[in-house]
Protein backbone atom coordinates (compact mmCIF):
# COMPACT_ATOMS: atom_id res chain seq x y z
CA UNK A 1 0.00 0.00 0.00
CA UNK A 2 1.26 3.02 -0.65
CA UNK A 3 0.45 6.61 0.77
CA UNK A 4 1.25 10.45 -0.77
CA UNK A 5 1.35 13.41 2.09
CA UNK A 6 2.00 16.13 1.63
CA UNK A 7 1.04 19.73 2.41
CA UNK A 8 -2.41 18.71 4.16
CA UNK A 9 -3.45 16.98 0.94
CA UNK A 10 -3.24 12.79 0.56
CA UNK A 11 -4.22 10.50 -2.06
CA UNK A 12 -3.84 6.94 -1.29
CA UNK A 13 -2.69 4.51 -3.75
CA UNK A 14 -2.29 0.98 -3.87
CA UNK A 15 0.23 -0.65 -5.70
CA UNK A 16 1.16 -4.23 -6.00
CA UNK A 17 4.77 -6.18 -5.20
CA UNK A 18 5.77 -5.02 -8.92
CA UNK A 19 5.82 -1.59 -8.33
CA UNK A 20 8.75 -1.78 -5.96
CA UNK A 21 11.95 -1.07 -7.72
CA UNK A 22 15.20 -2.03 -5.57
CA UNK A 23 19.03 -2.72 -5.29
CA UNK A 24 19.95 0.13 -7.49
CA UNK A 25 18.41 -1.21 -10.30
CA UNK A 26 17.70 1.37 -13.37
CA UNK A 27 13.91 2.74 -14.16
CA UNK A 28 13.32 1.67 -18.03
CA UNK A 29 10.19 3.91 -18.85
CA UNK A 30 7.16 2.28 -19.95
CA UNK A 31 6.70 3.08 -23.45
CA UNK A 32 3.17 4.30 -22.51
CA UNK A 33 5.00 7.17 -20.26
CA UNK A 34 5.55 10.38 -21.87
CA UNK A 35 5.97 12.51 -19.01
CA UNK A 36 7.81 11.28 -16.10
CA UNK A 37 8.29 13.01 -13.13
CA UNK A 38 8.87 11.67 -9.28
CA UNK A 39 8.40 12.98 -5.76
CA UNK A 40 10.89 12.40 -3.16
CA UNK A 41 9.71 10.75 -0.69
CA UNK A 42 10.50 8.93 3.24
CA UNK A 43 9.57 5.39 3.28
CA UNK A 44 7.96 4.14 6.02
CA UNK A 45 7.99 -0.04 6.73
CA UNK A 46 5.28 -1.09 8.75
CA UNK A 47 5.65 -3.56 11.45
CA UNK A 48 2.36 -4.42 13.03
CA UNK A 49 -1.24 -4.88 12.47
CA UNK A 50 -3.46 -1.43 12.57
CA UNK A 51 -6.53 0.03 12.02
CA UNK A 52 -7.66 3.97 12.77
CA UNK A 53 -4.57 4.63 14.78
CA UNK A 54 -3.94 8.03 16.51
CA UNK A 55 -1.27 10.49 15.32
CA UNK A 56 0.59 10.42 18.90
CA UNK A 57 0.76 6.98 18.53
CA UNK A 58 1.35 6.33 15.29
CA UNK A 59 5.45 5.85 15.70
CA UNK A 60 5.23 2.43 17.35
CA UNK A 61 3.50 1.11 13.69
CA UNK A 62 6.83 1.31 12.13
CA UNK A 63 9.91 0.16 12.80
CA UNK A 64 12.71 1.42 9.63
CA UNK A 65 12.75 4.25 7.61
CA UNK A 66 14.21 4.87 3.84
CA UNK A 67 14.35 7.22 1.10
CA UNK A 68 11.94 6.24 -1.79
CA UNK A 69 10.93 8.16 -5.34
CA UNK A 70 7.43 7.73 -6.34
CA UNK A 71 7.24 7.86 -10.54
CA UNK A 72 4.00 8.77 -12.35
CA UNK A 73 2.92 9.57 -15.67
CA UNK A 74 2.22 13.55 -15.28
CA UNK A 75 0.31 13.71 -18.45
CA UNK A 76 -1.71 10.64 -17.62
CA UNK A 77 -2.96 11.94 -14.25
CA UNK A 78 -3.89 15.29 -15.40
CA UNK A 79 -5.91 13.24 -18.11
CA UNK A 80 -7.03 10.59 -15.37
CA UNK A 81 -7.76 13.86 -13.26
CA UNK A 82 -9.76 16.09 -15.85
CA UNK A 83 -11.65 13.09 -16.48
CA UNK A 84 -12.96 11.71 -12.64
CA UNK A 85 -11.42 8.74 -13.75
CA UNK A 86 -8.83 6.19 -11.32
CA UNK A 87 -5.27 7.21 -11.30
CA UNK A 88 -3.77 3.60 -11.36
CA UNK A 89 -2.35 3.85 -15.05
CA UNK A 90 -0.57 6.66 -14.52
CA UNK A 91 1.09 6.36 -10.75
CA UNK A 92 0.96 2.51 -10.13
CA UNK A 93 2.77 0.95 -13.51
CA UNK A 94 5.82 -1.63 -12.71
CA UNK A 95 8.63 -0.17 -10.93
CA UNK A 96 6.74 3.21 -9.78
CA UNK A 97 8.26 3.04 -6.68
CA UNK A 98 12.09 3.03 -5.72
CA UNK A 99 13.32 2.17 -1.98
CA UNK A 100 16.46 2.99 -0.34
CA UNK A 101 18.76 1.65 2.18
CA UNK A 102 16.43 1.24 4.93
CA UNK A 103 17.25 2.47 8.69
CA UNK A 104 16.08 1.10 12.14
CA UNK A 105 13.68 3.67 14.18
CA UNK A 106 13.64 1.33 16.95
CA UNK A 107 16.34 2.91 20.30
CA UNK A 108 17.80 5.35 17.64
CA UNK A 109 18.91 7.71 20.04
CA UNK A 110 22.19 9.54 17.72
CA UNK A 111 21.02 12.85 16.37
CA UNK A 112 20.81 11.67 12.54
CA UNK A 113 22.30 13.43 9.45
CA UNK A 114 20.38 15.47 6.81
CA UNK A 115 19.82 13.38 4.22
CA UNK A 116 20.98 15.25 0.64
CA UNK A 117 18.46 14.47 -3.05
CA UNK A 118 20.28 15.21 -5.65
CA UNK A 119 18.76 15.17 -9.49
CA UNK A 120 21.87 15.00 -12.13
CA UNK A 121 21.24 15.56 -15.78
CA UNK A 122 24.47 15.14 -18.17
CA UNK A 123 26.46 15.63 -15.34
CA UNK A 124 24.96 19.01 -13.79
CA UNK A 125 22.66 19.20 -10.37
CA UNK A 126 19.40 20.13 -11.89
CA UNK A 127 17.53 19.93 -8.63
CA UNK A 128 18.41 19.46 -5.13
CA UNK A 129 16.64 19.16 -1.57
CA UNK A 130 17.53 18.13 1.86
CA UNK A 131 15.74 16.67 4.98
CA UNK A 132 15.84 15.48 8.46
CA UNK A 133 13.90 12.80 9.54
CA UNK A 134 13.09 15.15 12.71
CA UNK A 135 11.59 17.84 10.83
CA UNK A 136 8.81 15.48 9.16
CA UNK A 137 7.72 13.25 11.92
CA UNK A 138 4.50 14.84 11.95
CA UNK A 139 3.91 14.66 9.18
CA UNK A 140 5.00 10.49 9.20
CA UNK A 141 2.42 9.96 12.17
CA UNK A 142 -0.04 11.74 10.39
CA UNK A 143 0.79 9.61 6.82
CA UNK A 144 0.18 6.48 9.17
CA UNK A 145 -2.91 7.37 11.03
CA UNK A 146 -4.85 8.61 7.63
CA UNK A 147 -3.29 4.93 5.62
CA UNK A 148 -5.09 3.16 8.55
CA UNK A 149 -8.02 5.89 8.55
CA UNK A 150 -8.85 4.33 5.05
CA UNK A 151 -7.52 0.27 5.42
CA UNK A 152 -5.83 -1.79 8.00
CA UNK A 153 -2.27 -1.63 7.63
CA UNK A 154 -0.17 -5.08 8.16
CA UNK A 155 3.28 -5.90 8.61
CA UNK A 156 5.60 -5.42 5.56
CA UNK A 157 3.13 -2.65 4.00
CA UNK A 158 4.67 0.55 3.19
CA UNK A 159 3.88 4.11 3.58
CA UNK A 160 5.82 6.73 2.04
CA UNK A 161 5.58 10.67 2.41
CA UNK A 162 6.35 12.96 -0.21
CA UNK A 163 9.05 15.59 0.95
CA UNK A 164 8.33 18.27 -1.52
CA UNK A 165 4.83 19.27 -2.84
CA UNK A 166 7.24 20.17 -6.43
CA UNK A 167 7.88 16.73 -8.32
CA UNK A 168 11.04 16.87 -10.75
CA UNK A 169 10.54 16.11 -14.33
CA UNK A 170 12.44 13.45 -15.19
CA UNK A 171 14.62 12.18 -19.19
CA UNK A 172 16.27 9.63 -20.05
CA UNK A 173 19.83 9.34 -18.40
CA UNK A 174 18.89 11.48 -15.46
CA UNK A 175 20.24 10.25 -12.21
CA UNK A 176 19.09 10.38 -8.67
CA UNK A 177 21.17 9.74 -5.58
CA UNK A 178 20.24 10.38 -1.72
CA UNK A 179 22.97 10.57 0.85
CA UNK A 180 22.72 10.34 4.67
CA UNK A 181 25.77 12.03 5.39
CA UNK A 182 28.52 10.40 3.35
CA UNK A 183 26.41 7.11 2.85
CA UNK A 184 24.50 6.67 -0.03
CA UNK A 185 21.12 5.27 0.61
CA UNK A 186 19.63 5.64 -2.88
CA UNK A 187 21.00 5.56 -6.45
CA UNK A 188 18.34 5.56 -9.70
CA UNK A 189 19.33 6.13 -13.02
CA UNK A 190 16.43 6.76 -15.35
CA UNK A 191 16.52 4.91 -18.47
């Protein structure tokens, strides 16, 4: 399951095993794409069973954290949108959704890093963005208590956030890294 917050607005989408793109591998565009953009997003893993679950205790429903880019078909959504009709085709297609390097929550007590987006076309930073993971957790408790608002969220489900309300357009041969410091959590070349 996946869930978009950001700003005060949500749309929750569902998208199956075959959405997940992971261990570095490339995004090849589905022909059907014209416009691709992503929104950066936090990750969330869920680790137990929930339904309608306060804000304030929404942090004991997950137990790691990652950095994550949800794709979508911008063209295809304004269409899908215009039209009252479901957004699936354009934001759930295979590989729609790349996961980072995920982190334990659980008895983190070290002050973490700001983790570092960075969008690289032809070699030059086209876009770039930065985050703590203490600066959004209310907006992460309130991602989890409006996922489980709508369905019961289960172990192994995940929830991500969007970190910026402005998605990047994406081409061919752009690449996207996040850092955590100097570890690199997330590395997606678009092909």
């Amino acid at each position: 399951m996946g869930l978009t917050y950001y700003d005060g607005e949500e749309n929750v989408v569902l998208k199956s095993d075959s959405s997940l793109l992971v261990n570095r591998k490339p995004l090849f565009v589905p022909e059907s794409v014209h416009e691709l953009q992503a929104l950066p997003c936090i990750v969330l893993r869920v680790s137990r069973l929930g339904k309608c679950i306060a804000p304030r205790f929404a942090s004991r429903y997950y137990d790691a954290v990652a950095p994550g880019l949800d794709f979508f078909a911008a063209d295809k959504l304004r269409e899908a949108k215009a039209a009252g009709k479901p957004w699936t085709e354009a934001v759930a297609f295979e590989n729609s959704l790349a996961v980072g390097e995920w982190q334990p929550t659980a008895n983190s007590q070290e002050p973490r890093a700001k983790s570092q987006w960075l969008l690289e076309r032809d070699g030059e930073r086209v876009g770039q963005m930065e985050w703590a993971l203490e600066d959004r957790q209310e907006v992460l408790d309130k991602a989890i208590a409006r996922a489980s608002e709508l369905l019961t969220i289960r172990q192994g489900d995940l929830i991500y956030a969007a970190l910026n309300v402005q998605a990047w357009s994406l081409q061919p041969n752009d690449l996207i890294r996040c850092a955590d410091g100097e570890k690199e959590m997330l590395y997606c070349k678009i092909k």
